[in-house]
N, C-alpha and C. Protein backbone atom coordinates (compact mmCIF):
# COMPACT_ATOMS: atom_id res chain seq x y z
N UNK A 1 -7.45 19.06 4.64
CA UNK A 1 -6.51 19.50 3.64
C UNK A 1 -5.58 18.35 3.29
N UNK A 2 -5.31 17.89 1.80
CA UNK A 2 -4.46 17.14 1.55
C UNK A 2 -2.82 17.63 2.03
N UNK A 3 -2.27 16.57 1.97
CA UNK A 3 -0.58 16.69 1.83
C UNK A 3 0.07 15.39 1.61
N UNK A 4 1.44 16.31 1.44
CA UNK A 4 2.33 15.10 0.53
C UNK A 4 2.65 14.13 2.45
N UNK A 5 3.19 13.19 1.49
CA UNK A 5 3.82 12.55 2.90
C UNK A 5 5.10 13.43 3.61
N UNK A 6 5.49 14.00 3.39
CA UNK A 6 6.69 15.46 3.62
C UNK A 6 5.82 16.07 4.67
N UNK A 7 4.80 16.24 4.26
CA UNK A 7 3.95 17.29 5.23
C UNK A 7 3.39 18.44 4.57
N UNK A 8 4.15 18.22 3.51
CA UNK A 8 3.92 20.14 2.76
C UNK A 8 2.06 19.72 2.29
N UNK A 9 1.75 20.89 2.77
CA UNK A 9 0.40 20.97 1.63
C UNK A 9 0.22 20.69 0.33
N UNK A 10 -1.03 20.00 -0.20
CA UNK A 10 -0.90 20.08 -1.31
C UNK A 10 -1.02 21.17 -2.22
N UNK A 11 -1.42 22.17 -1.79
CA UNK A 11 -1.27 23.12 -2.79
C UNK A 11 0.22 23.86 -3.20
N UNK A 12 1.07 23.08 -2.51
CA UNK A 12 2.58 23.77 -2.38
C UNK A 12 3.17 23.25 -3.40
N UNK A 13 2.83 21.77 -4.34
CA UNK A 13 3.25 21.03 -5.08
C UNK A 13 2.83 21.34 -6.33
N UNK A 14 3.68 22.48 -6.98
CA UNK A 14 3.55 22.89 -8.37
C UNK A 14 4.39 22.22 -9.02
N UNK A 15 4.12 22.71 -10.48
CA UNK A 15 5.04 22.68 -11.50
C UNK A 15 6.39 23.19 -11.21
N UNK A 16 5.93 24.96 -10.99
CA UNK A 16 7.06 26.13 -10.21
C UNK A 16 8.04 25.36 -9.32
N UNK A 17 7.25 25.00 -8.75
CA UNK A 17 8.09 24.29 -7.39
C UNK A 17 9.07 23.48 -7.37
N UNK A 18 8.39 22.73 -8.37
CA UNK A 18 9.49 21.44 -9.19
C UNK A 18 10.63 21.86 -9.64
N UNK A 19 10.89 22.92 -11.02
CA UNK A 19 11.11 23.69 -11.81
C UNK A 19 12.18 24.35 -10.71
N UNK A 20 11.95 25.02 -9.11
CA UNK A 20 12.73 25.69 -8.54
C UNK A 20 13.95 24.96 -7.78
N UNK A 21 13.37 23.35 -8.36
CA UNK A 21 14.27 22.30 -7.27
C UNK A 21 13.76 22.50 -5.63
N UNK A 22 12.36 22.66 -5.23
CA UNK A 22 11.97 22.90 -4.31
C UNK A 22 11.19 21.45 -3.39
N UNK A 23 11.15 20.47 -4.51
CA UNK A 23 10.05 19.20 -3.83
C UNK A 23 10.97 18.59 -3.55
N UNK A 24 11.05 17.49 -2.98
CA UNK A 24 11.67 16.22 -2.47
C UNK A 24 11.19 15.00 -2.58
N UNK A 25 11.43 13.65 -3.02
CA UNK A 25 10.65 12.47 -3.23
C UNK A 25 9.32 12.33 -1.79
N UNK A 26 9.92 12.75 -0.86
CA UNK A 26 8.85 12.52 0.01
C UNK A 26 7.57 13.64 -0.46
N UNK A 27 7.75 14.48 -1.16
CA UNK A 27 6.63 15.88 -1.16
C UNK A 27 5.71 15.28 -2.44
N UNK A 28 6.12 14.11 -2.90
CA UNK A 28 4.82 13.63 -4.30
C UNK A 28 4.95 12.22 -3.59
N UNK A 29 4.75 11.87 -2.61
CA UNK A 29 4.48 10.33 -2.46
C UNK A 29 2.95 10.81 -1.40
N UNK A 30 2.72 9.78 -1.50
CA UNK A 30 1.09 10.12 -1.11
C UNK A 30 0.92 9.90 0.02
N UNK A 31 0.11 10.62 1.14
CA UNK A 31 -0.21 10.22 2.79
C UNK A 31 -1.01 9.20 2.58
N UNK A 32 -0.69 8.67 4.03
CA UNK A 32 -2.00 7.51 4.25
C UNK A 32 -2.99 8.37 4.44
N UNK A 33 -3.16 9.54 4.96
CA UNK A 33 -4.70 9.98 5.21
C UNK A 33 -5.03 10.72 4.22
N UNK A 34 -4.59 10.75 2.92
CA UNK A 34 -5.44 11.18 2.36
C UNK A 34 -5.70 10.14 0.90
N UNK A 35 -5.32 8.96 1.70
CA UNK A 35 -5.72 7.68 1.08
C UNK A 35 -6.85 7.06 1.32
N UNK A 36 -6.83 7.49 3.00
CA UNK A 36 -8.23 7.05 3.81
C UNK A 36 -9.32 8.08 3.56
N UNK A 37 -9.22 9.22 3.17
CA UNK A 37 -10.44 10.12 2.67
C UNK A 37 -10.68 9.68 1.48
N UNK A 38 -9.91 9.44 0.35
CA UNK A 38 -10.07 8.98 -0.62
C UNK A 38 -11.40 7.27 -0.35
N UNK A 39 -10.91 6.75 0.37
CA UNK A 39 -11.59 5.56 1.04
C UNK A 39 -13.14 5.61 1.51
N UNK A 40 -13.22 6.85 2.59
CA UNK A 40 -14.18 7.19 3.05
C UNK A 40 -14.91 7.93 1.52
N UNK A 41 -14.68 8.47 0.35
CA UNK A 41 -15.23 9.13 -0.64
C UNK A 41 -15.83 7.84 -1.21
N UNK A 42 -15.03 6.93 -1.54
CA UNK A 42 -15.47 5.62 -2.31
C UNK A 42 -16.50 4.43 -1.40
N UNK A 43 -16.60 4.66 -0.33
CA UNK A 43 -17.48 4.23 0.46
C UNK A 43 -18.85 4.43 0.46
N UNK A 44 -19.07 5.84 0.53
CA UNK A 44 -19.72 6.50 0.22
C UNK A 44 -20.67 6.89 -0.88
N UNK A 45 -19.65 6.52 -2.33
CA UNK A 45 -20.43 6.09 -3.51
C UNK A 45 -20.91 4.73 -3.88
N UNK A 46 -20.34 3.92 -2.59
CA UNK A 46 -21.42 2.79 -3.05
C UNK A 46 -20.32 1.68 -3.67
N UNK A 47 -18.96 1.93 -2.92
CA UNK A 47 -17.43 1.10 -3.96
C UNK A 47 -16.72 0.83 -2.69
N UNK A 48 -17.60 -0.29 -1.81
CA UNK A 48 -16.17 -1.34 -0.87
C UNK A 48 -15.20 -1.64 -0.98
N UNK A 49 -14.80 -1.61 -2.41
CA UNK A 49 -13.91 -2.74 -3.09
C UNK A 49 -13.09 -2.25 -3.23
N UNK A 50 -13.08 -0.89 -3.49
CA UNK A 50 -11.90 0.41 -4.34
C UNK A 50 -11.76 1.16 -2.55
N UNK A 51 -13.00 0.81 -2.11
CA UNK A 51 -12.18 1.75 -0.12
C UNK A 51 -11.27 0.58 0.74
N UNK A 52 -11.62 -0.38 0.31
CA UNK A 52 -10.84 -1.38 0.68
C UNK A 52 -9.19 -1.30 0.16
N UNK A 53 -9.26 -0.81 -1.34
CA UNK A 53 -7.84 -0.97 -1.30
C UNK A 53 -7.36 0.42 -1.40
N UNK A 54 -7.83 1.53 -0.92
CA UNK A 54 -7.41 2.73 -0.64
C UNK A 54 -6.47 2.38 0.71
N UNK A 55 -7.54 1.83 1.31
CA UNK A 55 -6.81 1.12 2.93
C UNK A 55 -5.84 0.46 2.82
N UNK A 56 -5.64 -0.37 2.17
CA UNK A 56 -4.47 -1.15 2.10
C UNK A 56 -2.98 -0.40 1.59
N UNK A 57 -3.50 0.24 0.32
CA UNK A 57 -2.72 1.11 0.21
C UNK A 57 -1.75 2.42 1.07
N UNK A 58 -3.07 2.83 2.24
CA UNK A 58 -2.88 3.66 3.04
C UNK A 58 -1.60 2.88 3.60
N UNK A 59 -1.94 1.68 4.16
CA UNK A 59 -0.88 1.28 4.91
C UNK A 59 0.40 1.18 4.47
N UNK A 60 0.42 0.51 3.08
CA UNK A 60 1.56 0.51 2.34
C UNK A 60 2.49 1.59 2.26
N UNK A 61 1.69 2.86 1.89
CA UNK A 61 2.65 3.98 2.10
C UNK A 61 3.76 4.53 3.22
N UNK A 62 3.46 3.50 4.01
CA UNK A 62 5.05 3.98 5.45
C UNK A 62 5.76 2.78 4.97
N UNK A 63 5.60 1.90 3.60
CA UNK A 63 7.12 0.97 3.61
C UNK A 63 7.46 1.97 2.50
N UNK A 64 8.87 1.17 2.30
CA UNK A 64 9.97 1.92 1.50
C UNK A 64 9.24 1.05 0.11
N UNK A 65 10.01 1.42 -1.09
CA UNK A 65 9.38 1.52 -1.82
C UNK A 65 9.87 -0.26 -2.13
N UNK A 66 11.51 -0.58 -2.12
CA UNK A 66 12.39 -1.63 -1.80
C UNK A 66 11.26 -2.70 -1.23
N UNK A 67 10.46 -2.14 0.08
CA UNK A 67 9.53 -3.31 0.49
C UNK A 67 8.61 -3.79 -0.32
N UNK A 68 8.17 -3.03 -0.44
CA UNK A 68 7.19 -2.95 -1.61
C UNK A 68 7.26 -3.55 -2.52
N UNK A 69 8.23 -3.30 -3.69
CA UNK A 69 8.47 -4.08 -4.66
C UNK A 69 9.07 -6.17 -4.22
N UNK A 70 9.60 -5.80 -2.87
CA UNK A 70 9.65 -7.30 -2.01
C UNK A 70 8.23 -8.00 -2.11
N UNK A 71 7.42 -7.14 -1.75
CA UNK A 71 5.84 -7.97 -1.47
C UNK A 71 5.47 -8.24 -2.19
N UNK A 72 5.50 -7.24 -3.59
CA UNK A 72 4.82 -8.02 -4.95
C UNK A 72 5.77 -8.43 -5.27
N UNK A 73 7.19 -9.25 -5.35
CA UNK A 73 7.26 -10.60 -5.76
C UNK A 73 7.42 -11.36 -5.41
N UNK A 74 7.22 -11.55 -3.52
CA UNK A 74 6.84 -12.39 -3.16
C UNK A 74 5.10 -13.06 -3.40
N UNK A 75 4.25 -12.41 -3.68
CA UNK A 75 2.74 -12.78 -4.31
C UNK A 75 3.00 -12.99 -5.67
N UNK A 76 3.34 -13.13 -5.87
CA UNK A 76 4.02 -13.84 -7.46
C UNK A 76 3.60 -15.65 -7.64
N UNK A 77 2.66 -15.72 -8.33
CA UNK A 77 2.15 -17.03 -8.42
C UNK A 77 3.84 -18.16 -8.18
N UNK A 78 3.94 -19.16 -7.86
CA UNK A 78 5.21 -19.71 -7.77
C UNK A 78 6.56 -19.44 -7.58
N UNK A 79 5.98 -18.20 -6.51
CA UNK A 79 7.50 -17.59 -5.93
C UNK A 79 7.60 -17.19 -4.18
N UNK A 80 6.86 -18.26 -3.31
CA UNK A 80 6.84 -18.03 -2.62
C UNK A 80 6.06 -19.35 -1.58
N UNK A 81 6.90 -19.70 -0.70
CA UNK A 81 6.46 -21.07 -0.20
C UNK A 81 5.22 -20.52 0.89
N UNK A 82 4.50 -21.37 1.48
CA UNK A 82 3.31 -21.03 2.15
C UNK A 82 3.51 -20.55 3.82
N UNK A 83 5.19 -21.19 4.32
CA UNK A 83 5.40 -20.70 5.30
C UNK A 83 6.20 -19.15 5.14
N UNK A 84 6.62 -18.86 3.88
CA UNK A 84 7.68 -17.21 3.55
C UNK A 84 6.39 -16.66 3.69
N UNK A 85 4.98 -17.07 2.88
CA UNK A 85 4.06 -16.11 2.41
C UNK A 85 2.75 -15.98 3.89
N UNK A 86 3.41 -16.99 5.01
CA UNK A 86 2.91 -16.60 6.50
C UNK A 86 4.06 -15.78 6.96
N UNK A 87 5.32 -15.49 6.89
CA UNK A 87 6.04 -14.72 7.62
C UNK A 87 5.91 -13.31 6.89
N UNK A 88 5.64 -12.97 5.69
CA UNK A 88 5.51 -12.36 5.21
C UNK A 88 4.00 -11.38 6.14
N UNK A 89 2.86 -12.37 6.00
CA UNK A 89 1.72 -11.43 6.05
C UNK A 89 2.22 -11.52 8.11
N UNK A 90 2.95 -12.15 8.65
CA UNK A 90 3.14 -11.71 10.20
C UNK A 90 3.82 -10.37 9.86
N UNK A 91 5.17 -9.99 9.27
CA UNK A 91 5.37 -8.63 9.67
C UNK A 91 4.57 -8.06 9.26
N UNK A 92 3.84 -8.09 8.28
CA UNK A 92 2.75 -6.63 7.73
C UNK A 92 2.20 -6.60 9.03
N UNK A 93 1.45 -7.57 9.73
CA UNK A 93 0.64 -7.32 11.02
C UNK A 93 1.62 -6.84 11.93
N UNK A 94 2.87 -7.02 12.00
CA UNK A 94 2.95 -6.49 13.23
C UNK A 94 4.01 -4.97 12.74
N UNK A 95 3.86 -4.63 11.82
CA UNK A 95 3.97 -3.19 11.17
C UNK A 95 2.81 -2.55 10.73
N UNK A 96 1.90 -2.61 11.60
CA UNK A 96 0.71 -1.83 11.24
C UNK A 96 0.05 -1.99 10.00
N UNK A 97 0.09 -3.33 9.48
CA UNK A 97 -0.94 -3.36 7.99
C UNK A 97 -1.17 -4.40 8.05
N UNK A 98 -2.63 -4.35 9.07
CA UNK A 98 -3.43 -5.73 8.87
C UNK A 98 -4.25 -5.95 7.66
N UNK A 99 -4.85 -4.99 7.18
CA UNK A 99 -5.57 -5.26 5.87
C UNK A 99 -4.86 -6.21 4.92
N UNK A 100 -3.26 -5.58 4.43
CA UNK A 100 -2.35 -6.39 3.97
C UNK A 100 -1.87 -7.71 4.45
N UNK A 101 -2.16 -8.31 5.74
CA UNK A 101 -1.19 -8.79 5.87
C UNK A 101 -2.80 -10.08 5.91
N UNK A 102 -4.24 -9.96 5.94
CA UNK A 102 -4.85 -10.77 5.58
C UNK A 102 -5.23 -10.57 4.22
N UNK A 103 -5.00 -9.58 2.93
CA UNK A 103 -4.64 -9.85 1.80
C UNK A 103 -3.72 -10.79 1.56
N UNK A 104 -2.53 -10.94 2.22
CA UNK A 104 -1.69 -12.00 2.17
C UNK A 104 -1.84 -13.60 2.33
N UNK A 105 -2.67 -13.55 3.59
CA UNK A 105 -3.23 -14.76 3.94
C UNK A 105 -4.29 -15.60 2.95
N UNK A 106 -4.78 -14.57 2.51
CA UNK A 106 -5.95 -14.79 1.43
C UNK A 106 -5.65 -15.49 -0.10
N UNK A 107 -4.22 -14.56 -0.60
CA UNK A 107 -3.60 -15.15 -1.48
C UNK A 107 -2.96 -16.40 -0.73
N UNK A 108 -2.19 -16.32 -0.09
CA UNK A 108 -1.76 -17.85 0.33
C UNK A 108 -2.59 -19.06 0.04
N UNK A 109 -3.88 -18.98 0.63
CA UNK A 109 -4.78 -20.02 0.12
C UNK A 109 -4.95 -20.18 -0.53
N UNK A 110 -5.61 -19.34 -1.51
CA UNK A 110 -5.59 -19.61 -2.70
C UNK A 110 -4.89 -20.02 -3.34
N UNK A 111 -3.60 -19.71 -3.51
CA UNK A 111 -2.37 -20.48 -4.37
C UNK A 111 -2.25 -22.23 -3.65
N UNK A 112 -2.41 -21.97 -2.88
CA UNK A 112 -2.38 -23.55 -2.17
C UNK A 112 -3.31 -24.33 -2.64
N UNK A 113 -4.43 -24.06 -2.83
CA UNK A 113 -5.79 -24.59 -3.73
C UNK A 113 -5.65 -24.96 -4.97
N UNK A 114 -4.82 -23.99 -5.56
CA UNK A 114 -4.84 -24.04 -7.43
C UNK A 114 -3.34 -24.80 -7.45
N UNK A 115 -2.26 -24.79 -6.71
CA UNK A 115 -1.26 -25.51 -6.72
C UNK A 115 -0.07 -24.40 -7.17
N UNK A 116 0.13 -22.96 -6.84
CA UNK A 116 0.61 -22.04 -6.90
C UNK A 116 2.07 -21.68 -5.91
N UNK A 117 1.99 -22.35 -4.96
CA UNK A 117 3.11 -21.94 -3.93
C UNK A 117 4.12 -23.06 -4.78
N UNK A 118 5.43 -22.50 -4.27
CA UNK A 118 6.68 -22.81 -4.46
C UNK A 118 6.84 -24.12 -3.83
């Protein structure tokens, strides 16, 4: 069964509900696990690429949103030196998002290659 990150079921997340002042920002933000079913669905059809970033995503969903918007502009072509954009992908690893935090690593190189870091 889906649910919000709140916990509530998804079938609890109406219109009505809205309308009654009954949801909370946490009751429409999305679980990691039903990011990772989403993952395991796209796997399944034959799409690594799209379960791959279900995963990543999954993880993303326990930062604040503040972090978040931190990470993408720190991956910002020329906004981010090669040692910020290693401290960067260390906390993702050691906050539970390794997928992210060698997405990170990955861009790092790359910008280092094309002449992209700060």
């Amino acid at each position: 069964m889906s649910r919000a990150f709140s916990g509530k079921p998804a079938e609890e997340l109406t219109v009505a509900a809205l309308a009654r002042d009954e949801l909370t920002p946490d009751d429409v933000r999305i679980h990691p696990s039903t990011l990772e079913s989403q993952a395991i669905v796209a796997e399944r059809c034959g799409n690594p690429q799209l379960a791959e970033n279900f995963r990543r995503a999954a993880e993303l969903a326990l930062f604040s949103e503040t972090e978040i918007l931190a990470f993408y502009e720190a991956l910002r072509p020329r906004r981010s030196t090669m040692d910020q954009l290693e401290a960067l992908a260390g906390e993702l690893a050691a906050r539970a998002a390794p997928r992210c935090a060698a997405l990170v690593r990955e861009a790092a190189a790359a910008y280092a290659a094309r002449g992209l870091l700060r």
